[in-house]
N, C-alpha and C. Protein backbone atom coordinates (compact mmCIF):
# COMPACT_ATOMS: atom_id res chain seq x y z
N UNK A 1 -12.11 17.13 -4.52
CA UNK A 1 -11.09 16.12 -4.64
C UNK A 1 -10.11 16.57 -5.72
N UNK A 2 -8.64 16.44 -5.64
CA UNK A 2 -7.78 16.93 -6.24
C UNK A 2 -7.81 15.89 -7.69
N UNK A 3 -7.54 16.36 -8.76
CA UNK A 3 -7.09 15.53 -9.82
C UNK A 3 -6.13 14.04 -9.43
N UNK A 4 -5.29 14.47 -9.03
CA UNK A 4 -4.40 13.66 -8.84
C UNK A 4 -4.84 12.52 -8.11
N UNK A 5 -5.73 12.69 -6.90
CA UNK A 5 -6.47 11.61 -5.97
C UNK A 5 -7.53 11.06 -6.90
N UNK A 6 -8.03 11.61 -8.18
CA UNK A 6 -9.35 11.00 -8.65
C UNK A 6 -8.80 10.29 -9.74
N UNK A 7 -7.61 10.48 -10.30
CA UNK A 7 -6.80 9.83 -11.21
C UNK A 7 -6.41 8.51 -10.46
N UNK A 8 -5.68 8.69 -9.28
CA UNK A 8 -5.52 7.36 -8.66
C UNK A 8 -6.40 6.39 -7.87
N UNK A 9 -7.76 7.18 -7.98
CA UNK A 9 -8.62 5.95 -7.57
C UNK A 9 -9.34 5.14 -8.90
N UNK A 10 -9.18 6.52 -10.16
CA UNK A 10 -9.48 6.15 -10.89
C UNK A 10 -8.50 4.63 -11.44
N UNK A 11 -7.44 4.55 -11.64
CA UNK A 11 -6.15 3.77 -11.63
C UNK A 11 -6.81 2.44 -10.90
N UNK A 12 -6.82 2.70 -9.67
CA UNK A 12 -7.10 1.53 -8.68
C UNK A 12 -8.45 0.47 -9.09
N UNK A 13 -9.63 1.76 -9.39
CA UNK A 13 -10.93 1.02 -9.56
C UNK A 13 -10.54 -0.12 -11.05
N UNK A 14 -10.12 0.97 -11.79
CA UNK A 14 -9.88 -0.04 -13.18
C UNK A 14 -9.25 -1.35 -12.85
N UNK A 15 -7.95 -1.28 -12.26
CA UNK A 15 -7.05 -2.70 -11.99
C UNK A 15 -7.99 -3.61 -11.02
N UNK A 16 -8.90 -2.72 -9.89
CA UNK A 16 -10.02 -4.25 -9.61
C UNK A 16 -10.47 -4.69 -10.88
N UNK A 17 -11.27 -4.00 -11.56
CA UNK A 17 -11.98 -4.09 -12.79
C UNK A 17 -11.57 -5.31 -13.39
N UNK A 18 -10.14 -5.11 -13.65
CA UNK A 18 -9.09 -6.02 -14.93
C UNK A 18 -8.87 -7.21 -14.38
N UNK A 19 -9.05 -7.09 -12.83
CA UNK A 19 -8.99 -8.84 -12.23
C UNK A 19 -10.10 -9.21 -12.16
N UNK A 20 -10.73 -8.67 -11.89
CA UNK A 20 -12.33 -9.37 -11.67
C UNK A 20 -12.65 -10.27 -12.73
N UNK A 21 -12.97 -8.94 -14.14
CA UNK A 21 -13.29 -9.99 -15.22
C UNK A 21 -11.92 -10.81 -15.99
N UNK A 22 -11.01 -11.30 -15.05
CA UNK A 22 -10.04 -12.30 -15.56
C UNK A 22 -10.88 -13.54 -14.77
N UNK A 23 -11.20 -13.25 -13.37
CA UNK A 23 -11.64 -14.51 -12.61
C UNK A 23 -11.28 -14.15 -11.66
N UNK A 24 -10.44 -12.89 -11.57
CA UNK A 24 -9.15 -13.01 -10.09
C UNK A 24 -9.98 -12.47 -9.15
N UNK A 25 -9.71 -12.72 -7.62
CA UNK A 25 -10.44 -12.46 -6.78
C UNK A 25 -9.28 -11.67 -5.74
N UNK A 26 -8.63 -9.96 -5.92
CA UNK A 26 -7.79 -9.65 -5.77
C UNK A 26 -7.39 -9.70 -4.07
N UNK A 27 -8.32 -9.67 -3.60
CA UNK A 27 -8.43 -9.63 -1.96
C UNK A 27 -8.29 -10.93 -1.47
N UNK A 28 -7.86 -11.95 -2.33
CA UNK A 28 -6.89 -13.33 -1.69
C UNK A 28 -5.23 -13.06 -1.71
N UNK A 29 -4.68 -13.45 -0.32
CA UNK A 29 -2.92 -12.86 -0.62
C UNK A 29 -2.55 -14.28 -1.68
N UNK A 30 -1.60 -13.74 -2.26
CA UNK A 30 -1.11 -14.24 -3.79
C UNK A 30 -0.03 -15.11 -3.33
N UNK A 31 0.91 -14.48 -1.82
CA UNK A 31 2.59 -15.65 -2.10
C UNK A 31 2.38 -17.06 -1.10
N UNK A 32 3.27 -17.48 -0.78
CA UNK A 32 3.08 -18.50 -0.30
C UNK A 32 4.15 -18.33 0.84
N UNK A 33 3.72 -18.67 2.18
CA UNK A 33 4.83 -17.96 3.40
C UNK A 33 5.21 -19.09 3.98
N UNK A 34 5.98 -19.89 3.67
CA UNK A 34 6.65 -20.86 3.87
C UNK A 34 8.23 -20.74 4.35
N UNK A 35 8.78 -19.85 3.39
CA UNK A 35 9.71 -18.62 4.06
C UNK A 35 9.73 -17.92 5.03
N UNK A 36 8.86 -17.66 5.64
CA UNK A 36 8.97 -16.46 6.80
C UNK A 36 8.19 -17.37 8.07
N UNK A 37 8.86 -17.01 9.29
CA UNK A 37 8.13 -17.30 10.23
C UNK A 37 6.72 -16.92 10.92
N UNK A 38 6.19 -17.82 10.93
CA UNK A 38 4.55 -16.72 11.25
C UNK A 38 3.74 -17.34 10.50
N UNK A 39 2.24 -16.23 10.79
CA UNK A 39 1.56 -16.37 9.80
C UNK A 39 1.41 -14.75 8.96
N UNK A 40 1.48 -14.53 8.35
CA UNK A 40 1.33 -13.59 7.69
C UNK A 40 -0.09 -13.25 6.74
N UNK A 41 -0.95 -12.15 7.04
CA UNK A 41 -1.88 -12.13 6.44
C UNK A 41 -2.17 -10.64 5.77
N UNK A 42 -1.22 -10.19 5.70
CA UNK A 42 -1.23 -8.63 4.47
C UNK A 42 0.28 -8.33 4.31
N UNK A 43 0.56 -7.63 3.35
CA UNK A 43 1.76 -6.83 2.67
C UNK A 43 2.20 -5.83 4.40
N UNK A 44 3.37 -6.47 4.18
CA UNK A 44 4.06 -5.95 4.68
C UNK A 44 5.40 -4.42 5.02
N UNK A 45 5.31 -3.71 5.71
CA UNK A 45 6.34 -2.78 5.07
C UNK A 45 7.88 -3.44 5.76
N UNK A 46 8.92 -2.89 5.41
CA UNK A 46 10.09 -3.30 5.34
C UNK A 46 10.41 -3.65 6.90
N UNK A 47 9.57 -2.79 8.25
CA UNK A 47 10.11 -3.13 9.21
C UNK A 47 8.95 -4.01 10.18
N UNK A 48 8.22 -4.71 9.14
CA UNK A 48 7.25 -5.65 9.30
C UNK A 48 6.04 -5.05 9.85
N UNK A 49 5.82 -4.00 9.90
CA UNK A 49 4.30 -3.23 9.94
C UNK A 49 3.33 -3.80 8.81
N UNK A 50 2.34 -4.18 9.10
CA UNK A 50 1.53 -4.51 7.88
C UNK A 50 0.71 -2.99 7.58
N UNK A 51 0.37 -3.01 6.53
CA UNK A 51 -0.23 -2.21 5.54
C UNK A 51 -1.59 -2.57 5.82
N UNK A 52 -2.66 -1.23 6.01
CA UNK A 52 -4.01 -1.44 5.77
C UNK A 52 -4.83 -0.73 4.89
N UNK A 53 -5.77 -1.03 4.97
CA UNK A 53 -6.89 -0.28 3.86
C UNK A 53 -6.72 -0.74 2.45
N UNK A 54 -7.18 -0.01 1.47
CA UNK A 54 -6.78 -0.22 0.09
C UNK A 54 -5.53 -0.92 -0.14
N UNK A 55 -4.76 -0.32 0.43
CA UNK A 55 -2.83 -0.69 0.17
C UNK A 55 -2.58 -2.50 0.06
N UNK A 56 -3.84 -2.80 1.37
CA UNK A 56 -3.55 -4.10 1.22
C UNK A 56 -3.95 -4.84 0.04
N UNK A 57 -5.04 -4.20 -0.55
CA UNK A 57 -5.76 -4.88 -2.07
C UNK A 57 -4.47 -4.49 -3.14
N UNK A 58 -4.14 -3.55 -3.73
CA UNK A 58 -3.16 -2.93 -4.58
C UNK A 58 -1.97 -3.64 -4.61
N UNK A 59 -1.40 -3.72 -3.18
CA UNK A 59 0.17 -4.94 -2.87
C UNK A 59 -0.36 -6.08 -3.37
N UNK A 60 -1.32 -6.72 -3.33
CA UNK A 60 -1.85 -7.86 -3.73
C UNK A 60 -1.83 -8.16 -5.00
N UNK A 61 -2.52 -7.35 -5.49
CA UNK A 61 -2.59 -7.25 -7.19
C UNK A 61 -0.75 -7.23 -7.85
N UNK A 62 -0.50 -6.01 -6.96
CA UNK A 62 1.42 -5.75 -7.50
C UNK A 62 2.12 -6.95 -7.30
N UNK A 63 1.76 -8.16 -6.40
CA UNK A 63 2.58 -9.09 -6.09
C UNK A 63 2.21 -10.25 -7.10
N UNK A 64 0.79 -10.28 -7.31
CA UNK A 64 0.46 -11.41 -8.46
C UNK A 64 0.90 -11.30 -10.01
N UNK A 65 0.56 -10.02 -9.78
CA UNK A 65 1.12 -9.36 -11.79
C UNK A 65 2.64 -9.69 -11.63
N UNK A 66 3.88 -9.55 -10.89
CA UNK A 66 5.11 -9.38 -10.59
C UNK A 66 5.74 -11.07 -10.50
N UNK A 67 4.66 -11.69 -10.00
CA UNK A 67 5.18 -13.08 -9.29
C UNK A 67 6.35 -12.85 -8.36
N UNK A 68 6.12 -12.28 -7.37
CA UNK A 68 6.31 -11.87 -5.94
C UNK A 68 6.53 -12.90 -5.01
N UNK A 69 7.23 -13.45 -4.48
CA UNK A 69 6.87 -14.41 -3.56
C UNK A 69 6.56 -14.04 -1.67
N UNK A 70 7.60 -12.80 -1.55
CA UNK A 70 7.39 -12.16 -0.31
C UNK A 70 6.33 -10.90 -0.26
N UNK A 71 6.17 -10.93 0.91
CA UNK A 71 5.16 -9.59 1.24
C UNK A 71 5.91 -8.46 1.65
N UNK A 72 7.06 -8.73 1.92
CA UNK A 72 7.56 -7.40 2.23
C UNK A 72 8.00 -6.34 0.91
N UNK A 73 7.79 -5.08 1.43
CA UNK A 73 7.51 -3.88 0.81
C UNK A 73 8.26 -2.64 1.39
N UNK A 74 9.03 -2.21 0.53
CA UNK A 74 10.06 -1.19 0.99
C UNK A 74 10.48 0.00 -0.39
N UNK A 75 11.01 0.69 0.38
CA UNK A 75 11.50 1.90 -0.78
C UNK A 75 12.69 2.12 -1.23
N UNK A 76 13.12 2.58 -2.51
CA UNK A 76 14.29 2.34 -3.13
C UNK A 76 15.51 2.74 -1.97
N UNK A 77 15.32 3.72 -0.92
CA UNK A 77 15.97 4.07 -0.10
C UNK A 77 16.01 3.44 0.93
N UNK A 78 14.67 2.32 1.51
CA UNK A 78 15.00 1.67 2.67
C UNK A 78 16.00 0.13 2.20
N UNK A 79 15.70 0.13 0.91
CA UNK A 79 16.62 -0.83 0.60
C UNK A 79 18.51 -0.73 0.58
N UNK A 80 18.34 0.45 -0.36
CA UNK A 80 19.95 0.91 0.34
C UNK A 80 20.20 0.85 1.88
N UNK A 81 19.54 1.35 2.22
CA UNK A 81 19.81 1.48 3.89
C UNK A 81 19.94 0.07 4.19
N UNK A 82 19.33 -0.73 3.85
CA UNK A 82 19.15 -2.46 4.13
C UNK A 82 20.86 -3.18 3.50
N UNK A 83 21.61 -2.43 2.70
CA UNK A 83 22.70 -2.71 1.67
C UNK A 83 21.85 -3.78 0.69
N UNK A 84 20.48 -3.56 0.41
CA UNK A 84 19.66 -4.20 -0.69
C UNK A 84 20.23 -3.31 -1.63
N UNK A 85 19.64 -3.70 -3.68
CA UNK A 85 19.49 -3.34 -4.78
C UNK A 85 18.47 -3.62 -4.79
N UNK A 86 17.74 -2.53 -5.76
CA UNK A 86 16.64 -2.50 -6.34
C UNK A 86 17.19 -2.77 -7.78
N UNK A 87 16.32 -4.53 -8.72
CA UNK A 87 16.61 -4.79 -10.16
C UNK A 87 17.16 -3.37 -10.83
N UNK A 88 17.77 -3.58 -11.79
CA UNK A 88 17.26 -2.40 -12.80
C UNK A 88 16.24 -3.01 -13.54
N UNK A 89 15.62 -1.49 -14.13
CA UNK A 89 14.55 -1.32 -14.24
C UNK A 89 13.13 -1.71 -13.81
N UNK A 90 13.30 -2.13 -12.53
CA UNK A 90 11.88 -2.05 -11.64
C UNK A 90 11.42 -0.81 -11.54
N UNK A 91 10.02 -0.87 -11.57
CA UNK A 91 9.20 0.26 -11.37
C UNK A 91 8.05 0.23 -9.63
N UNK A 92 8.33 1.44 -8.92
CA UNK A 92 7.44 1.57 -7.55
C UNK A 92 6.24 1.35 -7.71
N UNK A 93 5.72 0.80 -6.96
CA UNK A 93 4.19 0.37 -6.39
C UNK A 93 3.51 1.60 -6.00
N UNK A 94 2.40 2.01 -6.57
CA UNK A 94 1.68 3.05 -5.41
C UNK A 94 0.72 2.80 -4.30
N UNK A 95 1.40 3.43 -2.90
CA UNK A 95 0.15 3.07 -2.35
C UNK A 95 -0.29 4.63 -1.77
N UNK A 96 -1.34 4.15 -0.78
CA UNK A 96 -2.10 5.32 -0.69
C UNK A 96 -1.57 6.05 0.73
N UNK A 97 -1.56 6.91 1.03
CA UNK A 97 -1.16 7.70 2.47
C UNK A 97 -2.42 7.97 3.32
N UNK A 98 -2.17 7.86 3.96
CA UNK A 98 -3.59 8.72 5.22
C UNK A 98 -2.93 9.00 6.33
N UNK A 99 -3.22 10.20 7.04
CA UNK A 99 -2.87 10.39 8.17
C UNK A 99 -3.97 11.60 8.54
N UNK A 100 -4.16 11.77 9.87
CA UNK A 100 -5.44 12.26 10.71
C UNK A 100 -4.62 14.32 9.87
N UNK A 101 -5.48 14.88 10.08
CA UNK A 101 -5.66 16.21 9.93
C UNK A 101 -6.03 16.80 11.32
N UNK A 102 -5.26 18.08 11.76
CA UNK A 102 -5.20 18.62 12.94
C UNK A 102 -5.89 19.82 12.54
N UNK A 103 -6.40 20.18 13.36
CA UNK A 103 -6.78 21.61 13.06
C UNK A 103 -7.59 22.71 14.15
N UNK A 104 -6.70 23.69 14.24
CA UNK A 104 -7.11 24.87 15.84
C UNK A 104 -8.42 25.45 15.30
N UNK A 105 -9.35 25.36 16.39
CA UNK A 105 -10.46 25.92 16.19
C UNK A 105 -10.68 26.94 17.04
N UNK A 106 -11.48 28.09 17.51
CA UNK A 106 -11.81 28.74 17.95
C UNK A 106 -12.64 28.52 18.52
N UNK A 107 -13.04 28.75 19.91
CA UNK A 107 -14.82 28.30 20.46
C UNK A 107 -15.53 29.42 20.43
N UNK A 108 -16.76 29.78 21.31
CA UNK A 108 -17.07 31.44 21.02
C UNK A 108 -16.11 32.20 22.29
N UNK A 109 -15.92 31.52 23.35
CA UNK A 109 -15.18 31.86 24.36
C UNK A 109 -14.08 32.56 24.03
N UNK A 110 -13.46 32.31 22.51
CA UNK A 110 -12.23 32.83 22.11
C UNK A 110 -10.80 31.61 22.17
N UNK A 111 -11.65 30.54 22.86
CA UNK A 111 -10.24 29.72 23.21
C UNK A 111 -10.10 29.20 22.01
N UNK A 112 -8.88 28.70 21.63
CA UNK A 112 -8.94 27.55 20.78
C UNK A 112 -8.01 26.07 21.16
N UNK A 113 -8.67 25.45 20.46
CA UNK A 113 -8.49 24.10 20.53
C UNK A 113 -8.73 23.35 19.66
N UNK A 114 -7.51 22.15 19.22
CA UNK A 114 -6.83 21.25 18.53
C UNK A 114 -7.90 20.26 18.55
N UNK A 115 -8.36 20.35 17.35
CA UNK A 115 -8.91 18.87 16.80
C UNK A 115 -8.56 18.21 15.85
C-alpha cells in the first residue's frame, strides 16, 4: 500500500474516531432535503450521480463540520462550467477513487486475454 493511500485512510479512520467519541453517528445524512425534489439518500455529485462506498461516510462528516445544507458535490471546475463560484477560501473535500484494473494475461496456449 502506497504512503499516500495509508495516510488517507489513516485521515479517514481518525475523523470516524473524532465523531464517534463526540456522540456523532457519521453514517446518518446531516441536511435536510426539503429543497430538492425527491428523496435523496447519499451525497451527491454535481450531475446527480450519488456517491458510494466510503465517499458516502466522508461527504457526510464534510457536510456536518461545514453546515452544508445540500448534498450536491462538485469541483472547482464543474462549478465554473455551471457559471458557479467557489467562496474564497474554501477548501476541497477528499474523496476516494476506484475504478476496476485491466490487465492482459497470457494463457499457456500463448493467447492472451483481458481481465
Amino acid at each position: 500500500m502506497s504512503s499516500e493511500k495509508a495516510d488517507l485512510y489513516t485521515r479517514i479512520t481518525a475523523r470516524l474516531v473524532e465523531e464517534l467519541e463526540k456522540g456523532v453517528r457519521p453514517w446518518l445524512k446531516p441536511w435536510n432535503a426539503e429543497h430538492a425534489a425527491g428523496r435523496i439518500t447519499r451525497p451527491l455529485r454535481h450531475n446527480g450521480q450519488p456517491y458510494r462506498g466510503i465517499n458516502v461516510v466522508m461527504l457526510w462528516m464534510e457536510a456536518v463540520s461545514h453546515n452544508f445544507a445540500c448534498p450536491i458535490w462538485m469541483t472547482y471546475k464543474q462549478a465554473q462550467e455551471l457559471g458557479a463560484q467557489v467562496r474564497k477560501g474554501e477548501k476541497g473535500s477528499p474523496v476516494v477513487f476506484a475504478d476496476r484494473i485491466h490487465r492482459t494475461e497470457t494463457n499457456d496456449n500463448g493467447e492472451e486475454t483481458e481481465r
